[in-house]
N, C-alpha and C. Protein backbone atom coordinates (compact mmCIF):
# COMPACT_ATOMS: atom_id res chain seq x y z
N UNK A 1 -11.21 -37.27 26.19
CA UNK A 1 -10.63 -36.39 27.20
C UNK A 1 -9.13 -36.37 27.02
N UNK A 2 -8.84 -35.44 27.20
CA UNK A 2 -7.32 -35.06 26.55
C UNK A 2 -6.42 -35.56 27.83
N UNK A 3 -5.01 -36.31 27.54
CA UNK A 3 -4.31 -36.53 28.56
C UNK A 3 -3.71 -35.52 29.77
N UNK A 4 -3.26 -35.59 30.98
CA UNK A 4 -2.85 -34.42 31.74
C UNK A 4 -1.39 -33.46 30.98
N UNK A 5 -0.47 -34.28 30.21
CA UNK A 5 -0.15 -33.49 29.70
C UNK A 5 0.09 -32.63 28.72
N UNK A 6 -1.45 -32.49 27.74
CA UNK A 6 -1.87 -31.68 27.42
C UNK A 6 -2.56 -30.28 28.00
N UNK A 7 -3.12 -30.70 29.24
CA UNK A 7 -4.02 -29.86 29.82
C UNK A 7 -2.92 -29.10 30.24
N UNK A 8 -1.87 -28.58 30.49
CA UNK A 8 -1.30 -27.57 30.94
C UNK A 8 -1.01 -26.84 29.56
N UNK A 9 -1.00 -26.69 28.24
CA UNK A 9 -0.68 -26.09 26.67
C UNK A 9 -2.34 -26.40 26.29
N UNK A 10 -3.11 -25.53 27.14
CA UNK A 10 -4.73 -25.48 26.67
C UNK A 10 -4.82 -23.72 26.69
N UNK A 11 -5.60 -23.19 25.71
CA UNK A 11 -5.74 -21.36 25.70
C UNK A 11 -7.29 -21.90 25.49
N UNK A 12 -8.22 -20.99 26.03
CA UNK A 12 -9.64 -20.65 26.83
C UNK A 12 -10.09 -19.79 25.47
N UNK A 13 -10.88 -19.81 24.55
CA UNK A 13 -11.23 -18.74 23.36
C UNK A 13 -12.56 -18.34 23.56
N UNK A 14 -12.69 -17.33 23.15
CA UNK A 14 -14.24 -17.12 23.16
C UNK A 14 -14.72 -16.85 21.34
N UNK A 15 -15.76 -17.16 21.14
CA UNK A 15 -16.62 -17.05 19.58
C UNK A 15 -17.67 -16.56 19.66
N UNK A 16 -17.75 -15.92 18.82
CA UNK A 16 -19.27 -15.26 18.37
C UNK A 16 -19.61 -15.76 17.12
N UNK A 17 -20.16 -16.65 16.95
CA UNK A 17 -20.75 -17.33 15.64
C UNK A 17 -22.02 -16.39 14.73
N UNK A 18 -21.65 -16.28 13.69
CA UNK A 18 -22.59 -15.38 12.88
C UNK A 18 -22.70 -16.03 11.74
N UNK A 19 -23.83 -16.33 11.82
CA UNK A 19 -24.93 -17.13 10.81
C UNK A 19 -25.33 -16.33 9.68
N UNK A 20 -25.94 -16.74 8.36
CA UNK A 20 -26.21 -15.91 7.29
C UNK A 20 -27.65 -15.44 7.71
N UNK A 21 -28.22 -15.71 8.35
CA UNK A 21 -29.89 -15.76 8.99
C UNK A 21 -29.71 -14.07 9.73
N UNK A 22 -28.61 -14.20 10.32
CA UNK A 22 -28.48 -12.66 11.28
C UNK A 22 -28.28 -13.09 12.89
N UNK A 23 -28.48 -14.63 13.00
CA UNK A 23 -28.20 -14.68 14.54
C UNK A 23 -26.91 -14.88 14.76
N UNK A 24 -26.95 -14.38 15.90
CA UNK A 24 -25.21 -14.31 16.58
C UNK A 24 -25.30 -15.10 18.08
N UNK A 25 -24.56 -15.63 17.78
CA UNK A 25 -24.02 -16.55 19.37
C UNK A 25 -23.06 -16.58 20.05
N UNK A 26 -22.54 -16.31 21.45
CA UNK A 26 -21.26 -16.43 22.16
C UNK A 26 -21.11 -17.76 22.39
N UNK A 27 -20.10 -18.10 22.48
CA UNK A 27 -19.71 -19.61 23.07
C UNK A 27 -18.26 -19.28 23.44
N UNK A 28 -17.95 -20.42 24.33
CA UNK A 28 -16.30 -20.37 24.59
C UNK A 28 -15.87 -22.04 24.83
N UNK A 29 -14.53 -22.27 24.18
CA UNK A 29 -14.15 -23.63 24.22
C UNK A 29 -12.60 -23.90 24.67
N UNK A 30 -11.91 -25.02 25.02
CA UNK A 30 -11.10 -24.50 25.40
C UNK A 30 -9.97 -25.73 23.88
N UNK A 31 -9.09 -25.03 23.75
CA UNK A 31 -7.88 -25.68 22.58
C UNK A 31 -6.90 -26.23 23.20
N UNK A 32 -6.44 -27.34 23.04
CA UNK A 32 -5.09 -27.54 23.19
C UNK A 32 -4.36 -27.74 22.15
N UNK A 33 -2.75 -27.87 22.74
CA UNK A 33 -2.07 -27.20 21.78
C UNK A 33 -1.59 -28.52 20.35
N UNK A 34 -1.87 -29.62 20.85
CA UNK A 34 -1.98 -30.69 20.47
C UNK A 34 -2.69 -31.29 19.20
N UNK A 35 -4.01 -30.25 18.90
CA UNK A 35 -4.78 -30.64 18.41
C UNK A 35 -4.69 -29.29 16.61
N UNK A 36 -4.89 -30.57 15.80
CA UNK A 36 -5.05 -30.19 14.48
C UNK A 36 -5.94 -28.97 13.91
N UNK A 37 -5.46 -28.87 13.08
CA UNK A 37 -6.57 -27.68 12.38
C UNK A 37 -8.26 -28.57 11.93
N UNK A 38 -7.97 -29.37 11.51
CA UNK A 38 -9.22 -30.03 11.19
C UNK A 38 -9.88 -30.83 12.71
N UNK A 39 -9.03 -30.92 13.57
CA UNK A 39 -10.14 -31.31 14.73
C UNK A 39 -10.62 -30.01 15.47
N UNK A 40 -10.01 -28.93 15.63
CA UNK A 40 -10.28 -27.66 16.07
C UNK A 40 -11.56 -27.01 15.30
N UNK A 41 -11.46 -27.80 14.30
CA UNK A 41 -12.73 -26.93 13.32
C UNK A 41 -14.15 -28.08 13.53
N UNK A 42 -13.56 -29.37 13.55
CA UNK A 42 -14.67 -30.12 13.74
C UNK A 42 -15.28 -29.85 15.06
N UNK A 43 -14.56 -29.54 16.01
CA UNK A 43 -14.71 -29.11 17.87
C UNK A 43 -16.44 -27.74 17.41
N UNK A 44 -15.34 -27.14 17.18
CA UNK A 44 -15.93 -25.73 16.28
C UNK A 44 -17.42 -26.00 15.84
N UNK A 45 -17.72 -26.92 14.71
CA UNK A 45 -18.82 -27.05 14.12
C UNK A 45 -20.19 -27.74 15.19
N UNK A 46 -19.27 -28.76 16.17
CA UNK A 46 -20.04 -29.34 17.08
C UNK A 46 -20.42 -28.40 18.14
N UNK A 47 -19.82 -27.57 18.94
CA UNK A 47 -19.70 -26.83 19.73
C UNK A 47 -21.19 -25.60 19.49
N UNK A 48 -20.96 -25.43 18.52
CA UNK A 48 -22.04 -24.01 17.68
C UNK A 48 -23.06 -24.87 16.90
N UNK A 49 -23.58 -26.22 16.62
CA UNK A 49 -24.14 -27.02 16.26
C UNK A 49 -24.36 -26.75 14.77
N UNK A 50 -23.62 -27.09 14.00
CA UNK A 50 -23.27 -26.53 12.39
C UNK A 50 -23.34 -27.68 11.96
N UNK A 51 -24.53 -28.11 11.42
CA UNK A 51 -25.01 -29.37 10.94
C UNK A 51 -24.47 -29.89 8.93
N UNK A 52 -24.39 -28.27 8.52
CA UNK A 52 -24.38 -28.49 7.12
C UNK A 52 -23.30 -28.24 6.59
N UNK A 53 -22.40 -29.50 6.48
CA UNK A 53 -21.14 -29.66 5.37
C UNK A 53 -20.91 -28.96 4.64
N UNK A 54 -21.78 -28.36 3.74
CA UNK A 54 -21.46 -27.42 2.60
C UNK A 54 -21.02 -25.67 3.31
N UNK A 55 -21.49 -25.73 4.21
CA UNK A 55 -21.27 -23.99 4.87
C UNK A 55 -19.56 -24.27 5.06
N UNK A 56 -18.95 -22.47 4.69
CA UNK A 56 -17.43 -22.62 4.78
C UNK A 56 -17.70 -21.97 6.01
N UNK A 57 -16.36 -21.90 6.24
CA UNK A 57 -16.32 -21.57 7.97
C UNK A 57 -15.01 -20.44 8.11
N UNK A 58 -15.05 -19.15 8.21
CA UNK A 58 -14.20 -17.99 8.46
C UNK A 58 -14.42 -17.74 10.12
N UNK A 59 -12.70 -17.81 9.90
CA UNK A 59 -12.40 -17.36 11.74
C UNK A 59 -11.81 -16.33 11.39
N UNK A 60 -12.68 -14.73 11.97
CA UNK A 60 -11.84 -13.80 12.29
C UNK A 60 -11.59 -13.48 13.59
N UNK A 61 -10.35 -12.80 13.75
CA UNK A 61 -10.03 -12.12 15.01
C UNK A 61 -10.50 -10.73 15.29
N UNK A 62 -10.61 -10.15 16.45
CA UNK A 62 -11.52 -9.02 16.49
C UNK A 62 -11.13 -7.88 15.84
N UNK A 63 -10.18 -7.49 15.18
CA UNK A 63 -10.04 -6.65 14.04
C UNK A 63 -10.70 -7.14 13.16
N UNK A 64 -11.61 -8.15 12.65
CA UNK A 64 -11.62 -8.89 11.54
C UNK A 64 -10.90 -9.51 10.32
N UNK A 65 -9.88 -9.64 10.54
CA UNK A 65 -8.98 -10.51 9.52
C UNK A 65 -8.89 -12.21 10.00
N UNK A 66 -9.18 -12.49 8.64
CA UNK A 66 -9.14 -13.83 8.52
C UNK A 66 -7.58 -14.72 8.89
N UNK A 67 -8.24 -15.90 10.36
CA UNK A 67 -7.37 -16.53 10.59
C UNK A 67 -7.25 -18.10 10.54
N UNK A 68 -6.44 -18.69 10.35
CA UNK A 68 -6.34 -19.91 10.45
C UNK A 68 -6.96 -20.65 11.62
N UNK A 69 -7.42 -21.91 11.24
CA UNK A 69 -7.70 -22.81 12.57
C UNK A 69 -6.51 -23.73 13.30
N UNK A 70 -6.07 -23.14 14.27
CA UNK A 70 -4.39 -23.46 14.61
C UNK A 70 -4.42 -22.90 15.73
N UNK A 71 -3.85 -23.83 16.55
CA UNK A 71 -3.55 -23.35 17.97
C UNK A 71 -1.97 -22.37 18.17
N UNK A 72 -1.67 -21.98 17.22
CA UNK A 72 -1.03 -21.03 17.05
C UNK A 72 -1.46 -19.48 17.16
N UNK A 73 -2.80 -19.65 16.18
CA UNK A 73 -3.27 -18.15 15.84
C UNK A 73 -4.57 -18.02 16.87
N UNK A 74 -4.57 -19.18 17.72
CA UNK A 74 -5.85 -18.55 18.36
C UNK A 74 -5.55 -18.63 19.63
N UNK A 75 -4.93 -16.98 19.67
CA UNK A 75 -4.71 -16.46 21.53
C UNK A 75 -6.14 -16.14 22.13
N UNK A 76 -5.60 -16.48 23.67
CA UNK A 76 -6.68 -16.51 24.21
C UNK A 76 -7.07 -14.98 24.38
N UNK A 77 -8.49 -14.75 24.44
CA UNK A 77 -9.23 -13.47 24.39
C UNK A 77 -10.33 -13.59 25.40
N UNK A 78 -10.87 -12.74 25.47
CA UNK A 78 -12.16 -12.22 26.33
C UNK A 78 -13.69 -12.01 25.77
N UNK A 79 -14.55 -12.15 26.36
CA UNK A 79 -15.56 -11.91 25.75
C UNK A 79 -15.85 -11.06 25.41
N UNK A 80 -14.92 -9.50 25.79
CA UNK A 80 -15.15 -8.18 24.96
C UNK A 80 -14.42 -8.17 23.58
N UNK A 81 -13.69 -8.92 23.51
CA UNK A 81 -13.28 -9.41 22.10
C UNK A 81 -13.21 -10.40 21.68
N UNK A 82 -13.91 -10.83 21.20
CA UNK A 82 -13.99 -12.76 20.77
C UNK A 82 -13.91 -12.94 19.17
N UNK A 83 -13.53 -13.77 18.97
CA UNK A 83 -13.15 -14.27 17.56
C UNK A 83 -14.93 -14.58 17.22
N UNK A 84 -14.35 -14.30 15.29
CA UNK A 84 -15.79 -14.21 15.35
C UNK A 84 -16.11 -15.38 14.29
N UNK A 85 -17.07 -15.96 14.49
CA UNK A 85 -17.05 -17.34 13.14
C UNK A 85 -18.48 -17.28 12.17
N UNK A 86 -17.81 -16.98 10.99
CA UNK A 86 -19.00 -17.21 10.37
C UNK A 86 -19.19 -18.06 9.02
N UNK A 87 -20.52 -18.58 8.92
CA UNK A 87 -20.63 -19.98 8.31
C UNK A 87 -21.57 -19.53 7.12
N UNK A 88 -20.71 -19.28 6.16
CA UNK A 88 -21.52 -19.22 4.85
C UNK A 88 -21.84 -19.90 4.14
N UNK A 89 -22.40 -19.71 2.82
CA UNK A 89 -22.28 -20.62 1.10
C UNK A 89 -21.06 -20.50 0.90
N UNK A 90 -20.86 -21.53 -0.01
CA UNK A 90 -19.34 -21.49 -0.68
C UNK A 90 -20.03 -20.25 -1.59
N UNK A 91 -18.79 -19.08 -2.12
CA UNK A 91 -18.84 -17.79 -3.08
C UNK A 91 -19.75 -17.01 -2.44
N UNK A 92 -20.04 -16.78 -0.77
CA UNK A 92 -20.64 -15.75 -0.36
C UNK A 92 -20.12 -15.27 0.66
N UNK A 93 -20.19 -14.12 1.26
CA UNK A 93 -19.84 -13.64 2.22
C UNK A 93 -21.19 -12.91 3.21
N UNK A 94 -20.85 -12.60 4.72
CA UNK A 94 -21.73 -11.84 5.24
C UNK A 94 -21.84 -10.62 4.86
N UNK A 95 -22.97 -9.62 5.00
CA UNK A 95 -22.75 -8.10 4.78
C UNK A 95 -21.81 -7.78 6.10
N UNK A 96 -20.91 -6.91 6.04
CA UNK A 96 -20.11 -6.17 6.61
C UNK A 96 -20.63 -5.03 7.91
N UNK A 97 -20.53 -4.70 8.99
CA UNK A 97 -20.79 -3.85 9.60
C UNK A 97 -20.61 -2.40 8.93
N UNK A 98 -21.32 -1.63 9.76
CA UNK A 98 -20.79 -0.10 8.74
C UNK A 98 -19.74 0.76 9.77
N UNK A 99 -19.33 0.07 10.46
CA UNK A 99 -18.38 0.37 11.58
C UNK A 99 -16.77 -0.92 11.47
N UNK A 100 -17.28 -1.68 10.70
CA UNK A 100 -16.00 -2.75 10.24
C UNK A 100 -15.16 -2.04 9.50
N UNK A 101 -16.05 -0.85 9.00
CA UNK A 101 -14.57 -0.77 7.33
C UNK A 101 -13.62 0.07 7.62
N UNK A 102 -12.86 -0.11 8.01
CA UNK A 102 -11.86 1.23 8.29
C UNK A 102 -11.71 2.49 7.17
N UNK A 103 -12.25 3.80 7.48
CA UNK A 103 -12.08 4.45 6.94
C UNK A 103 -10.82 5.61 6.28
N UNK A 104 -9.63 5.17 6.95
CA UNK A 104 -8.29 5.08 6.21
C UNK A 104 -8.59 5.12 4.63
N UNK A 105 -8.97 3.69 4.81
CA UNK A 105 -8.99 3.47 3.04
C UNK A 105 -9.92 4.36 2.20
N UNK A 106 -11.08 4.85 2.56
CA UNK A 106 -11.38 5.53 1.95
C UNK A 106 -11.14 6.88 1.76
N UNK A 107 -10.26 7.45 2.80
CA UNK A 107 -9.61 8.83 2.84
C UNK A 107 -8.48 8.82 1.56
N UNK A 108 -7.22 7.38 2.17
CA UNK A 108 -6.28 7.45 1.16
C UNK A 108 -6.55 7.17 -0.41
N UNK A 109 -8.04 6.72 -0.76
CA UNK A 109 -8.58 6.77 -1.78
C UNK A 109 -8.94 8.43 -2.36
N UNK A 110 -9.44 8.65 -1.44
CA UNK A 110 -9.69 10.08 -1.92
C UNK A 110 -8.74 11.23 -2.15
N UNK A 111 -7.88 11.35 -1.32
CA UNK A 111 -6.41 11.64 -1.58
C UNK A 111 -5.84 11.84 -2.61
N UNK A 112 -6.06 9.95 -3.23
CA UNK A 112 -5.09 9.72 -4.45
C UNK A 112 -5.65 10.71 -5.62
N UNK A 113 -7.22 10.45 -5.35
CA UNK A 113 -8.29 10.74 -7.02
C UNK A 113 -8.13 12.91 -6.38
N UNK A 114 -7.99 13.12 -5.53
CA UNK A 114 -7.43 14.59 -5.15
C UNK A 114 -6.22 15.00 -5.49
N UNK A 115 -5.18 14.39 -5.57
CA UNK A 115 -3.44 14.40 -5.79
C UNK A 115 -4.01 14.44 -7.55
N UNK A 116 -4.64 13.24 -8.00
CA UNK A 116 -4.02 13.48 -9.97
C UNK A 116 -5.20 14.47 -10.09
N UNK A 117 -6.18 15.09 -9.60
CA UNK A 117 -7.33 16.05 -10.54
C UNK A 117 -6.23 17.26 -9.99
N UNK A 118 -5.79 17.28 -9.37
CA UNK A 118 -4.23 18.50 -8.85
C UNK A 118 -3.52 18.63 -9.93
N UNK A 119 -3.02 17.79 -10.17
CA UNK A 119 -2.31 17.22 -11.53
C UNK A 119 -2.46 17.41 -12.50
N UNK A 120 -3.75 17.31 -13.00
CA UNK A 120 -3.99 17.50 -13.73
C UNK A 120 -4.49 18.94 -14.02
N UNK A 121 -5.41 19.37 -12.98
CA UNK A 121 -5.21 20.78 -13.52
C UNK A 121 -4.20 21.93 -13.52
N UNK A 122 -2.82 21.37 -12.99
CA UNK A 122 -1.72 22.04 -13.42
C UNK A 122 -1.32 21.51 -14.77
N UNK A 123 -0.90 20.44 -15.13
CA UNK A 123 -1.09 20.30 -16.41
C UNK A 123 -1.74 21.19 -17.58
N UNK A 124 -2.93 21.52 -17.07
CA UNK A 124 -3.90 22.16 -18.13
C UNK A 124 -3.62 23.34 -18.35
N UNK A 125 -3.25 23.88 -17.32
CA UNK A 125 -2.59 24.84 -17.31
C UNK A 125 -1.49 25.81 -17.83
N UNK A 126 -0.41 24.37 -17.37
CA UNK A 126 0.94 24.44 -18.32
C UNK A 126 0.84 24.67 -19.73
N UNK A 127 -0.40 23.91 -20.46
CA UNK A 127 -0.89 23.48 -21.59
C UNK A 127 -0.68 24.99 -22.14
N UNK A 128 -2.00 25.66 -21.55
CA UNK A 128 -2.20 27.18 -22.32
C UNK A 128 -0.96 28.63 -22.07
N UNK A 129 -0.24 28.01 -21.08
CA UNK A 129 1.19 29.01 -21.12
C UNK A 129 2.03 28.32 -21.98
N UNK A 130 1.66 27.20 -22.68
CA UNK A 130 3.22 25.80 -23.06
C UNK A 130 4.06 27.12 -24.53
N UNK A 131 2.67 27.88 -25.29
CA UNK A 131 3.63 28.78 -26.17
C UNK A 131 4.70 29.75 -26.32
N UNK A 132 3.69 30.53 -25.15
CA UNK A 132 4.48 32.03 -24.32
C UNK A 132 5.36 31.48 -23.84
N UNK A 133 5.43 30.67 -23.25
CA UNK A 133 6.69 29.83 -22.36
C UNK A 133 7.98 29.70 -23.50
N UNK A 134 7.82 28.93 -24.48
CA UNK A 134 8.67 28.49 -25.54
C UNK A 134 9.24 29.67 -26.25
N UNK A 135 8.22 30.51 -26.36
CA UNK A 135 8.42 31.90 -27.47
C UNK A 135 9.92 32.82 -26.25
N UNK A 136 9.53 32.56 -24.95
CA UNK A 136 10.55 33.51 -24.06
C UNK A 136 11.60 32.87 -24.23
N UNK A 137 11.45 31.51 -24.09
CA UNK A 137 12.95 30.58 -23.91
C UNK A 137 13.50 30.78 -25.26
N UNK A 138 13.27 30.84 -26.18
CA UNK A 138 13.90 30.81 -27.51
C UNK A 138 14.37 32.39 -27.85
N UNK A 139 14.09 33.50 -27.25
CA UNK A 139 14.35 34.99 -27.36
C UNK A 139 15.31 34.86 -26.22
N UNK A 140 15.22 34.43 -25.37
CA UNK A 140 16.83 34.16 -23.73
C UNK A 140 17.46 33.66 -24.81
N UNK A 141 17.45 32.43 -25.31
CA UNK A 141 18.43 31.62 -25.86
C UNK A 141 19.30 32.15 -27.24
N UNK A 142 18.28 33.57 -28.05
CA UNK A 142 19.13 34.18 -29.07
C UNK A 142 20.15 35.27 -28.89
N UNK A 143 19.28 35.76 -27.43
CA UNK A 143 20.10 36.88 -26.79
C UNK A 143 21.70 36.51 -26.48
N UNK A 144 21.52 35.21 -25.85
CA UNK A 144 22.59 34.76 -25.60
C UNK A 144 23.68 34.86 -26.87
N UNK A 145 23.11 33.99 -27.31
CA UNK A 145 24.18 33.32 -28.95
C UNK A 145 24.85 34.72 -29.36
N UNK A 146 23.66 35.70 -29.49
CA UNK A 146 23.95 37.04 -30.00
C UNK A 146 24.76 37.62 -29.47
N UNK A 147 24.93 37.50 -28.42
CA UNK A 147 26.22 37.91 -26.96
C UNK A 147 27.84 37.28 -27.18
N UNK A 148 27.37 36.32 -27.77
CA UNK A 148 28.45 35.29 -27.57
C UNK A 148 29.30 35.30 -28.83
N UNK A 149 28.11 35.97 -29.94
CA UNK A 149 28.83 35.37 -31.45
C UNK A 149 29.73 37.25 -31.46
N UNK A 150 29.06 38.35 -30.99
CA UNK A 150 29.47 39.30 -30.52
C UNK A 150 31.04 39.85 -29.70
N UNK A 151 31.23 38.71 -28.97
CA UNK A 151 32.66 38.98 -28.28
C UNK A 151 33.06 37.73 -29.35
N UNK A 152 33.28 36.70 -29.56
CA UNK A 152 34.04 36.56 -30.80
C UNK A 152 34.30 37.15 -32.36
N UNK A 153 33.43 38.06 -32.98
CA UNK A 153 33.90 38.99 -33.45
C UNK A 153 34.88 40.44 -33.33
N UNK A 154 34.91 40.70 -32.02
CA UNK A 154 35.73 41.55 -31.55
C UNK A 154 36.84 40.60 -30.99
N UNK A 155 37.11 39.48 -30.80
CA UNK A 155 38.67 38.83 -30.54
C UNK A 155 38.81 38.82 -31.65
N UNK A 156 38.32 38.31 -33.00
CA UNK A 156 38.77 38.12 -34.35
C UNK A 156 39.68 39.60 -35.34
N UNK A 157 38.30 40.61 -34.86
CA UNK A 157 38.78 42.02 -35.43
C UNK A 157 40.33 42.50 -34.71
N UNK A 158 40.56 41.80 -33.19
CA UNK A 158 41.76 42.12 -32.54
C UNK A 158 43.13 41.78 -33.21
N UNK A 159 42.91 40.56 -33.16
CA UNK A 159 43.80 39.29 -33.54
C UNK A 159 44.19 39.40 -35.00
N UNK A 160 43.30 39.83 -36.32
CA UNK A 160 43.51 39.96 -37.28
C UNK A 160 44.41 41.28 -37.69
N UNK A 161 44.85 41.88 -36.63
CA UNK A 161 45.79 43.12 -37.31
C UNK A 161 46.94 43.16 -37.04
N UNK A 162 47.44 42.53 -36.52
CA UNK A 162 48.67 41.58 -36.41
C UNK A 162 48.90 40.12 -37.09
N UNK A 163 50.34 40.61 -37.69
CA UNK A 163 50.86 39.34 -38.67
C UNK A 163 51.66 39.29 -37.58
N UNK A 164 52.01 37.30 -38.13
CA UNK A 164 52.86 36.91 -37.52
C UNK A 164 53.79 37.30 -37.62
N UNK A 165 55.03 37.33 -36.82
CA UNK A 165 56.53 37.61 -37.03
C UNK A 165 57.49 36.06 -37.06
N UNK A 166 56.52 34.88 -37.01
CA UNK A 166 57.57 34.31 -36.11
C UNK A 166 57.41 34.17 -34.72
N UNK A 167 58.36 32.76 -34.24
CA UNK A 167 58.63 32.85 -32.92
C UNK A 167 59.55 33.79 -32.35
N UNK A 168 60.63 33.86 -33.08
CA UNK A 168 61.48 34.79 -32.43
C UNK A 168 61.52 36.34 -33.48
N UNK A 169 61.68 37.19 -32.23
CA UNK A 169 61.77 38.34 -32.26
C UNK A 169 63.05 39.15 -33.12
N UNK A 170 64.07 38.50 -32.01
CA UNK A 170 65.68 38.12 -32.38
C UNK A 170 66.32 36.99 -33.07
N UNK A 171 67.16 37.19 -33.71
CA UNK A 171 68.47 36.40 -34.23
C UNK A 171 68.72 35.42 -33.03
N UNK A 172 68.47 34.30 -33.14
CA UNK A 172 69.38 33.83 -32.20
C UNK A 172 71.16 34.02 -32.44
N UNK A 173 71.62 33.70 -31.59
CA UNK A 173 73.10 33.50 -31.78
C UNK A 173 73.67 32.25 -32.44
N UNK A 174 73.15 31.49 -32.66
CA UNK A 174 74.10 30.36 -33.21
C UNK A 174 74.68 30.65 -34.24
């Protein structure tokens, strides 16, 4: 029995224990804040009568993510949401609800494999214009030159009909 001043740093939890068999059990115990991860779990195993050493032991919270055994991570809850414990083989897990999986993930999955087949069929695309494309840019790009090599032949034809004189025009005076 825990001393009195523990009993005021005690949180009230509730569990739903889920067995590999398919049975499910409520229980509720109470933690103080005092107490270890390994006596919280031994509380745990006695409490839900978990006879066999070898079963691992997952505490989720009612989102289902896996939490530590710590009087840290285990706020007190209600029996409409109770932490949920379940006692497997070592390298097994329970089957999953079909209402557990958040379907986010499978949207933003689909998304992604929607975004590159996008992608890609612009790509493919690009592919069969990639010539016509090149053939225009290279006819812009002669037009140009042709423009360009054009007004420097007419400064040259300007410039070439005049000789120099010199800087000066006049005699200086000296």
């Amino acid at each position: 029995m825990p001393s009195n001043q523990h009993t005021r740093n005690k949180k009230q939890v509730y569990i739903n224990l889920k067995l590999i068999d398919g049975n499910e059990e409520l229980t509720s115990m109470i933690v103080y804040e005092n107490q270890s991860s390994e006596e919280i779990k031994r509380l745990l195993t006695r409490k839900c009568d978990i006879m066999d050493d070898s079963l691992i032991l997952k505490l989720r919270n009612y989102r289902g993510s896996v939490i530590p055994f710590s009087y840290q991570s285990l706020e007190s809850n209600t029996r409409d949401e109770p932490f949920s414990l379940e006692a497997v083989k070592p390298h097994s897990t329970l089957p999953l609800d079909d209402r557990s999986i958040e379907n986010d993930a499978t949207y933003s999955i689909e998304d992604r494999v929607r975004g590159i087949s996008n992608r890609i069929s612009a790509l493919e695309k690009a592919i069969i214009e990639l010539p016509d494309r090149r053939h225009a840019k290279i006819e812009e790009d002669l037009k140009q030159i042709n423009g360009q090599v054009t007004f420097l032949l007419q400064k040259m034809d300007l410039s070439g009909v005049k000789n120099w004189e010199g800087m000066f025009k006049k005699h200086p005076l000296w």
